[in-house]
Protein backbone atom coordinates (compact mmCIF):
# COMPACT_ATOMS: atom_id res chain seq x y z
CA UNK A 1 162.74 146.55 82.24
CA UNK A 2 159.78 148.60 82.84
CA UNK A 3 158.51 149.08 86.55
CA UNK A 4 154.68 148.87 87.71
CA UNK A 5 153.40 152.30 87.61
CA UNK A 6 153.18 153.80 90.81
CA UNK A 7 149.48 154.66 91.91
CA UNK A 8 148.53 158.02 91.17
CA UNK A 9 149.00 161.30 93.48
CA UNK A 10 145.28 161.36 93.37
CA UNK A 11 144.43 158.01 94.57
CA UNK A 12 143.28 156.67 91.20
CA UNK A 13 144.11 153.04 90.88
CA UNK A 14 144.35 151.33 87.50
CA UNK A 15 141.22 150.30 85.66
CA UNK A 16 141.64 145.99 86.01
CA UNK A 17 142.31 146.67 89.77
CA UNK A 18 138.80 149.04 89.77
CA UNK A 19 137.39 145.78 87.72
CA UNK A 20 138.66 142.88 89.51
CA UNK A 21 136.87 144.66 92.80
CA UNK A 22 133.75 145.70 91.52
CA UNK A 23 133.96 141.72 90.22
CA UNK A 24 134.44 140.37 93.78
CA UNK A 25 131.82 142.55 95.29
CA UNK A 26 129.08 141.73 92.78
CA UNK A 27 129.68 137.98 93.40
CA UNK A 28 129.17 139.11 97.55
CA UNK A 29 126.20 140.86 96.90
CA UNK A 30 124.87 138.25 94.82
CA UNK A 31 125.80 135.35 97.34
CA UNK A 32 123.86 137.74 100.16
CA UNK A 33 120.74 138.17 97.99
CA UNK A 34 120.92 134.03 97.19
CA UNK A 35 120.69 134.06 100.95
CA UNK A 36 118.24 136.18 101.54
CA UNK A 37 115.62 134.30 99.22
CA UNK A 38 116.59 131.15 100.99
CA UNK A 39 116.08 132.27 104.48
CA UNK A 40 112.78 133.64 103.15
CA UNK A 41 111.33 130.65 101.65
CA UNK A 42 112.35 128.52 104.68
CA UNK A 43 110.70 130.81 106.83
CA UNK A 44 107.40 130.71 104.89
CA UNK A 45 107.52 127.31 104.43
CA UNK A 46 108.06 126.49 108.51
CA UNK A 47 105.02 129.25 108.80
CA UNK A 48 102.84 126.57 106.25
CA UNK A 49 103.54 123.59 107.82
CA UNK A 50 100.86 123.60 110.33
CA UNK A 51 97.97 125.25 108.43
CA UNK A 52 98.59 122.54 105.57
CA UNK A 53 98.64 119.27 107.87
CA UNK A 54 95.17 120.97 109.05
CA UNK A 55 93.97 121.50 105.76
CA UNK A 56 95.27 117.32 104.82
CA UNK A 57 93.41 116.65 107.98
CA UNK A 58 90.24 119.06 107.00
CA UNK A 59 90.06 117.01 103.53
CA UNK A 60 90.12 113.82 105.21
CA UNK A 61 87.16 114.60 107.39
CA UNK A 62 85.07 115.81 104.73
CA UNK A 63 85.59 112.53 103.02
CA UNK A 64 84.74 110.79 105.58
CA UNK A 65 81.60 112.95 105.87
CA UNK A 66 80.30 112.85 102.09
CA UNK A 67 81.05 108.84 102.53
CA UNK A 68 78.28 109.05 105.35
CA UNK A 69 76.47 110.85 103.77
CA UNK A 70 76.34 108.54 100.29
CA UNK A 71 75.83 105.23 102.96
CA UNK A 72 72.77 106.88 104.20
CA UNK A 73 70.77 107.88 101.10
CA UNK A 74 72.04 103.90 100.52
CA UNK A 75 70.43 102.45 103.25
CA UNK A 76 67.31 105.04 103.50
CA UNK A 77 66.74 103.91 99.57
CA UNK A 78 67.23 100.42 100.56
CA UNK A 79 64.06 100.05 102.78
CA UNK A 80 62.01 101.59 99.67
CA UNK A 81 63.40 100.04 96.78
CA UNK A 82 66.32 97.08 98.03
CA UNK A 83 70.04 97.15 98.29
CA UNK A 84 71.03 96.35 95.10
CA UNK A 85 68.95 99.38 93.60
CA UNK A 86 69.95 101.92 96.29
CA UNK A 87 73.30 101.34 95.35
CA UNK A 88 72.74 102.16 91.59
CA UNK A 89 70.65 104.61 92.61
CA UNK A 90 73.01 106.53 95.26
CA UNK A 91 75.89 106.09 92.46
CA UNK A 92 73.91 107.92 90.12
CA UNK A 93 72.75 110.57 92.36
CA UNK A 94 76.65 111.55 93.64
CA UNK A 95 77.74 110.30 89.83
CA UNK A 96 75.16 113.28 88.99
CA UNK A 97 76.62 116.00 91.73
CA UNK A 98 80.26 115.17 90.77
CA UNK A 99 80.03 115.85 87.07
CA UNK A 100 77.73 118.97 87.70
CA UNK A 101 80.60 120.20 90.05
CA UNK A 102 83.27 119.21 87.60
CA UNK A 103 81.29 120.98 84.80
CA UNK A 104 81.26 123.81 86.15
CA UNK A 105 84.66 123.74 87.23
CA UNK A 106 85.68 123.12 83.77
CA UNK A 107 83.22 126.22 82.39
CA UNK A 108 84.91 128.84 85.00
CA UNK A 109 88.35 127.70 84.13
CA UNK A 110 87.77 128.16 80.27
CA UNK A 111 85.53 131.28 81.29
CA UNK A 112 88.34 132.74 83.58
CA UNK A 113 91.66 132.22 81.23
């Protein structure tokens, strides 16, 4: 029967011994870097929670805002011209400043790809 082969004086240790190890520690390192990334992006994404429930919050407000705004060219039209009118008339005038806004928007996203 043949016997394992003693290691070598030298300290060399045979090649599937050298493989299996260098195996093992790649799958540690990668496991560590899989870690890494994860504590990372759960420490940016703790860092964003605040700014984007302000921003949510910021959105709202304006909304609220251009809503007042629209209601008041409404009613200021309404004492020249009546309700009905106003109305048509204040859709067409934010109608008008949405698709200008959303033209452009589509120009400088054509323009900038």
């Amino acid at each position: 029967m043949l016997k394992p082969r003693d290691p070598e004086p030298n300290g060399e240790r045979p090649v599937g011994e050298l493989v299996h190890q260098l195996i093992e520690e790649g799958k540690a390192y990668a496991r560590a870097e899989v870690g890494l990334v994860k504590a990372i992006a759960s420490s940016k994404a703790r860092a964003l929670t605040l700014p984007a429930a302000l921003f949510a919050a910021a959105f709202i407000f304006a909304l609220a805002a251009v809503t007042a705004l629209a209601v008041g060219v409404v009613i200021a039209l309404a004492t020249f011209v009546g309700p009905l009118l106003a109305g048509i008339a204040g859709l067409l005038i934010f109608a008008a400043i949405a698709g200008g806004l959303g033209w452009y928007g589509a120009q400088r996203l054509g323009r900038d790809l």
